[in-house]
N, C-alpha and C. Protein backbone atom coordinates (compact mmCIF):
# COMPACT_ATOMS: atom_id res chain seq x y z
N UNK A 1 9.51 -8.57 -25.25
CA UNK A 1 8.38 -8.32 -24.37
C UNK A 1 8.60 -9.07 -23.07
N UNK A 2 7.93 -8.72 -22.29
CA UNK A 2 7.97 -9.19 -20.28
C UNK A 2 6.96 -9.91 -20.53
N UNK A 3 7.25 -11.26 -20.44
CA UNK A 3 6.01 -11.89 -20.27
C UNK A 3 5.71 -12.49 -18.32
N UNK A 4 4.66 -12.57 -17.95
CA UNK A 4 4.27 -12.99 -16.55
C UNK A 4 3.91 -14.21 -16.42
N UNK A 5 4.41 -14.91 -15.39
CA UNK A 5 4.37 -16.38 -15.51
C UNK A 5 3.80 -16.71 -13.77
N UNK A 6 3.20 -15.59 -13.21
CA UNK A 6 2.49 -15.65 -12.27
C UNK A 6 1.43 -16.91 -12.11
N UNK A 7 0.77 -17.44 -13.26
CA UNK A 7 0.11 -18.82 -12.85
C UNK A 7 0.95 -19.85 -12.50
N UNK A 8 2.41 -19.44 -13.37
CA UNK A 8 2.94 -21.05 -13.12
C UNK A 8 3.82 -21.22 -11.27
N UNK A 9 4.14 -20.16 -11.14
CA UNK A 9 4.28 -20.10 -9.55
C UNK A 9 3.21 -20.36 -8.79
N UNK A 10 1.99 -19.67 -9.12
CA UNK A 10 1.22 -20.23 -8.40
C UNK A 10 0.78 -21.77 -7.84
N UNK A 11 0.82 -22.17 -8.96
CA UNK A 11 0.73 -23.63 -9.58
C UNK A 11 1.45 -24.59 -8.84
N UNK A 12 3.16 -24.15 -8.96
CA UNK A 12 4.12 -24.54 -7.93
C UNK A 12 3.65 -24.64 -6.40
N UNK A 13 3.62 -23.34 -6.18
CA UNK A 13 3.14 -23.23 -4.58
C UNK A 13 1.38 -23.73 -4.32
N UNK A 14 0.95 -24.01 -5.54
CA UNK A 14 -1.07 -24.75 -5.02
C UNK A 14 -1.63 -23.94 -4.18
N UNK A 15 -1.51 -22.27 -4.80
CA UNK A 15 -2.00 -21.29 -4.43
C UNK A 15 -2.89 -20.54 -5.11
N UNK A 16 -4.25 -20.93 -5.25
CA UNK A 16 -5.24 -19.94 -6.31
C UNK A 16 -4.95 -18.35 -6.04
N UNK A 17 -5.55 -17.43 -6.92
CA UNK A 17 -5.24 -16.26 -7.09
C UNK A 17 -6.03 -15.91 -6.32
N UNK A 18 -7.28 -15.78 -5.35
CA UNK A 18 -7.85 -15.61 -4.58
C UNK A 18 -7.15 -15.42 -3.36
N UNK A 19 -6.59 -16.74 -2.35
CA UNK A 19 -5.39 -16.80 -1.72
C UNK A 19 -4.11 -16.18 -2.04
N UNK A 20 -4.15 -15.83 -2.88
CA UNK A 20 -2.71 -14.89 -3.20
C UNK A 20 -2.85 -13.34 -3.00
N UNK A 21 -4.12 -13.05 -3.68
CA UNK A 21 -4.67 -11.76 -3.30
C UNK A 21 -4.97 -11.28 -1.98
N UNK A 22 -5.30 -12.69 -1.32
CA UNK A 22 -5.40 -12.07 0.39
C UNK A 22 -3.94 -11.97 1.00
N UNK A 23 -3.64 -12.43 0.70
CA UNK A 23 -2.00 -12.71 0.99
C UNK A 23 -1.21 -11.35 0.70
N UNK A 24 -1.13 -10.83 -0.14
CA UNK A 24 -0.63 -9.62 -1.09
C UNK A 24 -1.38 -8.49 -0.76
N UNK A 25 -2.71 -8.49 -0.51
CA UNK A 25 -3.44 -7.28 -0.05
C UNK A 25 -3.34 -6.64 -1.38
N UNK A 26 -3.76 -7.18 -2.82
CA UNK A 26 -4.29 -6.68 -4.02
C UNK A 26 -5.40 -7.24 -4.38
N UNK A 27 -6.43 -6.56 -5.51
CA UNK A 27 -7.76 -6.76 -5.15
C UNK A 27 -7.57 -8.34 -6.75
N UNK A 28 -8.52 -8.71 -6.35
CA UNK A 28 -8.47 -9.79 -7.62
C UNK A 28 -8.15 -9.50 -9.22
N UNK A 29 -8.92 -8.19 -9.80
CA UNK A 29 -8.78 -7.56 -10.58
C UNK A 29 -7.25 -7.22 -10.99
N UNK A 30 -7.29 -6.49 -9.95
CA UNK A 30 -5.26 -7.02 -10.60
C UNK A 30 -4.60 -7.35 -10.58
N UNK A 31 -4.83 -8.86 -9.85
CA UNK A 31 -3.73 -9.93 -10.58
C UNK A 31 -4.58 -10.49 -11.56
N UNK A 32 -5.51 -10.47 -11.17
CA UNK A 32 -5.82 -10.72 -12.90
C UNK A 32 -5.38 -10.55 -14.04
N UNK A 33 -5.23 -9.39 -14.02
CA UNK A 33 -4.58 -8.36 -15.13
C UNK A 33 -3.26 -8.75 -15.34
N UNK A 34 -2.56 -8.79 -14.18
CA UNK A 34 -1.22 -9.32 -13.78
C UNK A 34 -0.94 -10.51 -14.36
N UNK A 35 -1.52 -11.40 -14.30
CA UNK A 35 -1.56 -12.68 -14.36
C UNK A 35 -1.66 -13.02 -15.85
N UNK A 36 -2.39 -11.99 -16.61
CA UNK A 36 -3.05 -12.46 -18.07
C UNK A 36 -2.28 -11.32 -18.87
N UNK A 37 -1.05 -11.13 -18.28
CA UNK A 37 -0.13 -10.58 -19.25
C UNK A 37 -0.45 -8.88 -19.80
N UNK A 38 -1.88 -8.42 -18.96
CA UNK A 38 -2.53 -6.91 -19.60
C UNK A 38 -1.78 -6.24 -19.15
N UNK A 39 -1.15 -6.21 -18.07
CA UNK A 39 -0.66 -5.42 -16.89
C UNK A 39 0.75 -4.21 -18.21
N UNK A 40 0.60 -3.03 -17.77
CA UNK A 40 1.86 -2.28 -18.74
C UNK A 40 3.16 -1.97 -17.45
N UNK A 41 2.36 -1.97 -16.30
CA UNK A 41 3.87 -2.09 -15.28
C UNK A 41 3.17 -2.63 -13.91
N UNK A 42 4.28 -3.16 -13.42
CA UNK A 42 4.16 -3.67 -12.10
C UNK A 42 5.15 -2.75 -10.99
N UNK A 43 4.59 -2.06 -9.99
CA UNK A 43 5.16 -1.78 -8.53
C UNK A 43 6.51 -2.64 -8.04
N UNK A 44 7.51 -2.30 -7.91
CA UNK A 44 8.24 -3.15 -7.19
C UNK A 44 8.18 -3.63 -5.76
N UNK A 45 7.00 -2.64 -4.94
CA UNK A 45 6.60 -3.25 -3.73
C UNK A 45 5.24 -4.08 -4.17
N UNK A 46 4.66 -4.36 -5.47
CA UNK A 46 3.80 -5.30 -5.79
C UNK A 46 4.71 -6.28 -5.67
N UNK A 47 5.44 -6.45 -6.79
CA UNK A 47 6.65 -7.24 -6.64
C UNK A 47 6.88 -7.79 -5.72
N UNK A 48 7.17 -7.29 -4.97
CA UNK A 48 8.23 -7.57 -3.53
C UNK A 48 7.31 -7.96 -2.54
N UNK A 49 5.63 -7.89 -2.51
CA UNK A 49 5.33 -8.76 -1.91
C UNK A 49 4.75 -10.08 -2.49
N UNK A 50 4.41 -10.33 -3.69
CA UNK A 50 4.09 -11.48 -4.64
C UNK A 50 5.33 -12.46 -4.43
N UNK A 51 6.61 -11.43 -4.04
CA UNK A 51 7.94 -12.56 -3.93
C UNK A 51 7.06 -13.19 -3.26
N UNK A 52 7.62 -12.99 -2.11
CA UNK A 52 7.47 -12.75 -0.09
C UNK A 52 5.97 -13.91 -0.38
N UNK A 53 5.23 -13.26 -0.73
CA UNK A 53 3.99 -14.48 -0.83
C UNK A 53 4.01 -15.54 -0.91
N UNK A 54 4.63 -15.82 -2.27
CA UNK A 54 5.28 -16.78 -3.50
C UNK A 54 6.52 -17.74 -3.17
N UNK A 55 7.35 -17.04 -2.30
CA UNK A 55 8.76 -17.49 -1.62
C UNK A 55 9.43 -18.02 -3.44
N UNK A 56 9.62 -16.73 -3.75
CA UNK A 56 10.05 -16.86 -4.99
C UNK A 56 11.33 -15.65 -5.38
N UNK A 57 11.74 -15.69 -6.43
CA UNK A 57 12.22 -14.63 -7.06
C UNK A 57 11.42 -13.62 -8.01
N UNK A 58 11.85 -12.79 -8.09
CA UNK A 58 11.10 -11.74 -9.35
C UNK A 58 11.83 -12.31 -10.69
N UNK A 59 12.67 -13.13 -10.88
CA UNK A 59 13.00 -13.50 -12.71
C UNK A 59 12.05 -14.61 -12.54
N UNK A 60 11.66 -15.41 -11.46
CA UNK A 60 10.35 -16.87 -11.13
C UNK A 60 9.63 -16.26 -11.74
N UNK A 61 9.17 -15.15 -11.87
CA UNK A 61 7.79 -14.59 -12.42
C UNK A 61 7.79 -13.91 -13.63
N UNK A 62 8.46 -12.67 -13.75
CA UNK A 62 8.83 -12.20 -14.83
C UNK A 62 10.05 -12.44 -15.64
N UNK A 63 9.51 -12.48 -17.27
CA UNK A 63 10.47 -13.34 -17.70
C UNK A 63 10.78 -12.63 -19.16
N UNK A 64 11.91 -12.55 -19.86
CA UNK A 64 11.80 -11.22 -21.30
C UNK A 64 12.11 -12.79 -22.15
N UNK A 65 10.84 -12.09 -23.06
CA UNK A 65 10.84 -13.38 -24.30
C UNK A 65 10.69 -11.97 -25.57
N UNK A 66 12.41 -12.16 -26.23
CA UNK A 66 12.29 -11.25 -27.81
C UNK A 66 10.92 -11.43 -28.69
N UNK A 67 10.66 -10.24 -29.11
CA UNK A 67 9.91 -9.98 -30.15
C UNK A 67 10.39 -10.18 -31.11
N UNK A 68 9.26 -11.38 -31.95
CA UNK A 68 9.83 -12.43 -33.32
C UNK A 68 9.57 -10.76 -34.48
């Protein structure tokens, strides 16, 4: 499974999801979603601006942890 590790970047950068959402031009709701692992796919221009936001990578965020 893809797990999202979007809080812990955040966390890094001392960026609430509020500020990230203005930043990204996505509505709270879905990074929410994003954030709490509901999400079944992500945009690669979501992506690509959460990098750009984030000043991160896309493996910083998404991360594949096997199914036990």
């Amino acid at each position: 499974m893809i797990v999202v590790n979007l809080d812990v970047m955040m966390a890094k950068r001392k960026m609430t999801l509020s500020q990230l959402s203005e930043k990204v031009d996505i509505t709270l709701a879905n990074l929410s979603i994003l954030k709490n692992n509901k999400a079944k796919a992500v945009r690669f221009s979501t992506l690509e601006a959460i990098c750009a936001a984030l000043d991160c990578q896309p493996g910083d965020i998404l991360e594949y942890v096997p199914d036990e």
